[in-house]
Protein backbone atom coordinates (compact mmCIF):
# COMPACT_ATOMS: atom_id res chain seq x y z
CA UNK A 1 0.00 0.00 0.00
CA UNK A 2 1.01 3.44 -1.07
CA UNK A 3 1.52 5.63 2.25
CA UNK A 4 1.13 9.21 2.18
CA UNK A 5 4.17 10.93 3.74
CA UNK A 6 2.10 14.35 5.14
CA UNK A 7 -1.59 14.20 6.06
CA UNK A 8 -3.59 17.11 6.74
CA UNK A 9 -6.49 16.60 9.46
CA UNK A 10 -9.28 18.68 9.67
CA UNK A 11 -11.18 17.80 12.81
CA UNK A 12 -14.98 19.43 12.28
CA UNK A 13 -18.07 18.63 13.96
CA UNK A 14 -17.32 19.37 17.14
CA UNK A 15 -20.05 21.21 18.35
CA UNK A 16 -22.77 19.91 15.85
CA UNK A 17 -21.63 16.23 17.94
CA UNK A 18 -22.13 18.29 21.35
CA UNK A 19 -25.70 19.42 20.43
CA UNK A 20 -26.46 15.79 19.72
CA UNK A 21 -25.25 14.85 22.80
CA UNK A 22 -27.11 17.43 24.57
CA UNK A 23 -24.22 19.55 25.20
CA UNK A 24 -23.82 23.18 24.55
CA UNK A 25 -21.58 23.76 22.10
CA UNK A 26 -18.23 25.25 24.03
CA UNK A 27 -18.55 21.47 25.72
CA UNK A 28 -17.63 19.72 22.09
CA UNK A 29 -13.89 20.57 21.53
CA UNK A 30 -12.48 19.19 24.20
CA UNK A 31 -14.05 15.79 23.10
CA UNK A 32 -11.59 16.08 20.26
CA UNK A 33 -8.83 15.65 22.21
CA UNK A 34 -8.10 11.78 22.40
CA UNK A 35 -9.15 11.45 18.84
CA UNK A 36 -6.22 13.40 17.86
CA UNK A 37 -4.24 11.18 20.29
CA UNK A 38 -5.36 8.15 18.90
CA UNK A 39 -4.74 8.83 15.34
CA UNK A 40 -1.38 10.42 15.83
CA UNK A 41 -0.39 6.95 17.50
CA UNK A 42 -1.95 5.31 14.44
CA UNK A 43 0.29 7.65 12.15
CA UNK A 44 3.07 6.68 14.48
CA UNK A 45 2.51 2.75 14.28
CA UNK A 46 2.15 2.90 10.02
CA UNK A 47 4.75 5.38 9.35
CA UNK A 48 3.26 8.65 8.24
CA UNK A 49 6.53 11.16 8.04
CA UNK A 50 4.55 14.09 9.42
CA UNK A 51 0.94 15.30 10.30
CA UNK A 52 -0.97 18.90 10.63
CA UNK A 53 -3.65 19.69 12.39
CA UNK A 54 -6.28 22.48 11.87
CA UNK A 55 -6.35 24.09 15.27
CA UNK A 56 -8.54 27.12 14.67
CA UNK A 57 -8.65 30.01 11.83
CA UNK A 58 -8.88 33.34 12.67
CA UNK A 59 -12.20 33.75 11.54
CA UNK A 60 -13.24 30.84 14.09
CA UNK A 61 -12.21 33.55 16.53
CA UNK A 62 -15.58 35.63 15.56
CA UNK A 63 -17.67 32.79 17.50
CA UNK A 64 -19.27 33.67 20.62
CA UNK A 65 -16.49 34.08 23.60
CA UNK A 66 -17.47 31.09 25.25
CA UNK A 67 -16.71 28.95 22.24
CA UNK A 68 -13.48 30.94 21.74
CA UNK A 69 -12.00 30.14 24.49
CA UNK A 70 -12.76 26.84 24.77
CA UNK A 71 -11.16 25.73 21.53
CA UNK A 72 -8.26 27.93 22.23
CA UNK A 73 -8.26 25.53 25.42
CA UNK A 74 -8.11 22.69 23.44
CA UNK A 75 -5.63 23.14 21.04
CA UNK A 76 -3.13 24.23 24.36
CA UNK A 77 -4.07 21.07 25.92
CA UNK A 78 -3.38 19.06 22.57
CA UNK A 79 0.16 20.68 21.92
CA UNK A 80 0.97 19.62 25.76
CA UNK A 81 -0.80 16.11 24.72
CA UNK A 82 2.05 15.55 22.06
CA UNK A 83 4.73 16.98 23.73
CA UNK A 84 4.56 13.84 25.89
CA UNK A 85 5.17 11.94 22.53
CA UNK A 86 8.01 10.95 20.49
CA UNK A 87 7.03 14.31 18.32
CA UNK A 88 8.50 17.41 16.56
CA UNK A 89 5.95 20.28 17.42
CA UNK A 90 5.67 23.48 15.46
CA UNK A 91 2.75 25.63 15.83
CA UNK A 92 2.17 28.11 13.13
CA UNK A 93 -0.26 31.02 13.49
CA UNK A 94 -0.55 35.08 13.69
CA UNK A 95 1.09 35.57 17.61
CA UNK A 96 0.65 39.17 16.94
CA UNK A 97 -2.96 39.06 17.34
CA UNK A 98 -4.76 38.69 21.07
CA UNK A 99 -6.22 35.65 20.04
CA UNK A 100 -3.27 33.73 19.98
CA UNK A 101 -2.36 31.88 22.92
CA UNK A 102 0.59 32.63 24.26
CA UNK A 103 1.45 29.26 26.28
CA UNK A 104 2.30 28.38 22.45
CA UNK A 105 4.37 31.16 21.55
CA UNK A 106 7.76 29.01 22.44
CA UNK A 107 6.43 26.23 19.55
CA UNK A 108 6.26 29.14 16.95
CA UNK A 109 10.46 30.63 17.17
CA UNK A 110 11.21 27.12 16.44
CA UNK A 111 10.08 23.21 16.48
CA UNK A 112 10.22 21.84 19.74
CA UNK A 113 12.05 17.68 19.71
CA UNK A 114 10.48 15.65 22.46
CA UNK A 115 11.19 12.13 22.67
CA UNK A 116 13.40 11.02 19.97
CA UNK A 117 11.32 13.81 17.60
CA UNK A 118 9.51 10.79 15.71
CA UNK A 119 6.68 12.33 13.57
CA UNK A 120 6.98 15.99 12.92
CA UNK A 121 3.70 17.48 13.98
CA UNK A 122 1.89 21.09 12.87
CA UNK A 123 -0.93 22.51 14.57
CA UNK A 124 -2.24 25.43 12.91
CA UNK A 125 -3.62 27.97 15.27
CA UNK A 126 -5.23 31.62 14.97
CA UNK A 127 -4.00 30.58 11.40
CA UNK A 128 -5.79 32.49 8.16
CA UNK A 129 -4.95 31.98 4.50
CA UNK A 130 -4.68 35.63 3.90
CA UNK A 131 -2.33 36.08 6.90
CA UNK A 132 0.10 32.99 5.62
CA UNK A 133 0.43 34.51 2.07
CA UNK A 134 0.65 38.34 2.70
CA UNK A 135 4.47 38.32 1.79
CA UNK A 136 4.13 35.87 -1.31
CA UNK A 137 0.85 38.21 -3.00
CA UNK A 138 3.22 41.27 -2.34
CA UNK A 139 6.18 39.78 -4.13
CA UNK A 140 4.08 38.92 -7.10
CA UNK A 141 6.80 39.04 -9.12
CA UNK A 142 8.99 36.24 -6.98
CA UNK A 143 7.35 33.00 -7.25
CA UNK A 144 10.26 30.63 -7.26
CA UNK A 145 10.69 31.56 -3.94
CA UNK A 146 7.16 30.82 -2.78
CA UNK A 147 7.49 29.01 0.18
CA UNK A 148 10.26 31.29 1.51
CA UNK A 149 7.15 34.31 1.70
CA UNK A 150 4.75 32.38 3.81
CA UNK A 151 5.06 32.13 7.31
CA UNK A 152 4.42 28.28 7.06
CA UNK A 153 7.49 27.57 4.73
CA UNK A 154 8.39 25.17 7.26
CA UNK A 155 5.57 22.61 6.51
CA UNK A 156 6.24 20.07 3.32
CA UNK A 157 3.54 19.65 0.47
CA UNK A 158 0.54 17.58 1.82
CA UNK A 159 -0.31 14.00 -0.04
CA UNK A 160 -3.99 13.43 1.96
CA UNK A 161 -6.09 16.06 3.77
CA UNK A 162 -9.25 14.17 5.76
CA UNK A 163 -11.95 16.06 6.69
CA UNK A 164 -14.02 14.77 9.54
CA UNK A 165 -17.74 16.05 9.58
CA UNK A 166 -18.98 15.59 6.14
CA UNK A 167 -18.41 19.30 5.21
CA UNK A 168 -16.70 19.38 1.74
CA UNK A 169 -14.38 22.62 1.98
CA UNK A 170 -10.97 23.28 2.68
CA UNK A 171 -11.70 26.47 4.93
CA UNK A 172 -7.95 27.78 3.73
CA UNK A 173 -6.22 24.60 4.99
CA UNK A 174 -2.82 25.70 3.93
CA UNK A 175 -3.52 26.72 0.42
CA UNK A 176 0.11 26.24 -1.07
CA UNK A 177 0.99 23.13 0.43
CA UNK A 178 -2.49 21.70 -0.30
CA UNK A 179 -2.38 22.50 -4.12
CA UNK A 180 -1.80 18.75 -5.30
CA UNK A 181 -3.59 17.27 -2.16
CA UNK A 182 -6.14 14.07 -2.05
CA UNK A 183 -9.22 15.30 -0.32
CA UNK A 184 -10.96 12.64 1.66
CA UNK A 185 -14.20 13.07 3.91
CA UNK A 186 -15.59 11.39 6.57
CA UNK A 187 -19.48 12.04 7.23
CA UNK A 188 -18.88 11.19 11.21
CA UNK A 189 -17.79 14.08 13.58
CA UNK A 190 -14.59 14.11 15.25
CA UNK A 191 -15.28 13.49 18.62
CA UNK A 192 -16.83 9.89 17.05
CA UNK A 193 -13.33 9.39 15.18
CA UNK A 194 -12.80 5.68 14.76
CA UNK A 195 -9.48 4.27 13.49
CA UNK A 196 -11.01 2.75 10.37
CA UNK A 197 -11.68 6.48 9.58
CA UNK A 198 -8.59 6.57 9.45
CA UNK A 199 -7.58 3.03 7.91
CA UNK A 200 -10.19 3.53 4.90
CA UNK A 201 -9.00 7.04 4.06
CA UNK A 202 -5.83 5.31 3.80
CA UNK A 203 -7.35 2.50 1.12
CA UNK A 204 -8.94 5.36 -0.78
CA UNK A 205 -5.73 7.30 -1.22
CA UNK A 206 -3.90 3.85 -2.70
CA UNK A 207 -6.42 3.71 -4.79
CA UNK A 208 -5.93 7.15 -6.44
CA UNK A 209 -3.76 7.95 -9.84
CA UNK A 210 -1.10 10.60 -8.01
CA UNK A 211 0.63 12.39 -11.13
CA UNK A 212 1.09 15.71 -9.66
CA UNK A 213 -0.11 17.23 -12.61
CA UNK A 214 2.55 15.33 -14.96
């Protein structure tokens, strides 16, 4: 089986899964937190090179305070998750903005090596599309140094993005690296990840002609 070196996850459905469960809505995103546990360990155990999540965007940061902080919560707790792991954390986000947590701030100068580094792991947070390629739309005129303007030049071309959630968008997941990327969805929230999510996103991808564009 062909295995994808860099997968993107994109872990929606958080609160839509706590209003099911008769939860308000704040109460869904820290239900994502041994999901993203579990499937970095399955990464870890099949030999996937390197793994970003999708923390939150700055426009997630327009939701009602309550929710705000409680995802900001989250993705804290889920950096300090992995940091327990043999992982190589980077964080990539706009720190000049309020919104961005500063307990982070030390995993955006440079990746942090815990354990013996293992998978190297993103986590986008306060992140926004616009933000990431404001030096690379200025320099128009300097594409073939692309990935040198945007502030997350330090993450490699993604093979597989999986959405969880059954939305079918991107929501600016990391628009250069995600140019040639295989886009797989799964209708089940996050909170309800199961590893044959995982496994049969895995069977799709091996299944798929990957040409790059040649």
């Amino acid at each position: 089986m062909r295995i994808p070196k860099h997968i993107g996850v994109i872990p929606d459905g958080n609160r839509r899964w706590a209003l099911d469960n008769g939860l308000t809505k704040e109460n869904g995103y820290k239900s994502g937190l041994e999901p993203g546990l579990k499937l970095f360990k399955l990464c870890e155990d099949i030999g996937i090179k390197e793994i970003t999540y999708y923390g939150f965007t700055v426009d997630n940061t327009k939701r009602p305070k309550v929710q705000r902080l409680a995802f900001t919560k989250a993705c804290v707790d889920a950096v300090k998750m992995l940091s327990k792991e043999n992982a190589s954390l980077l964080v990539v986000g706009n720190t000049t903005s309020a919104m961005f947590p500063k307990e982070l701030i030390p995993y955006t100068i440079r990746r942090q090596t815990f354990g013996n580094g293992g998978i190297k792991v993103n986590f986008l947070v306060n992140y926004g599309w616009q933000w990431d390629l404001k030096n690379y739309l200025i320099e128009e005129n300097n594409k073939n140094n692309a990935l040198d303007l945007i502030y997350s030049r330090d993450i490699s071309r993604v093979d597989l993005i999986i959405r969880w959630g059954g939305r079918r968008r991107l929501s600016g997941f990391l628009p250069l690296q995600s140019v040639y990327s295989d886009f797989y969805i799964v209708d089940d929230y996050w909170p309800d990840f199961k590893p044959k999510h995982f496994y049969n996103a895995l069977e799709w991808y091996n299944e798929q002609d990957i040409t790059l564009g040649g």
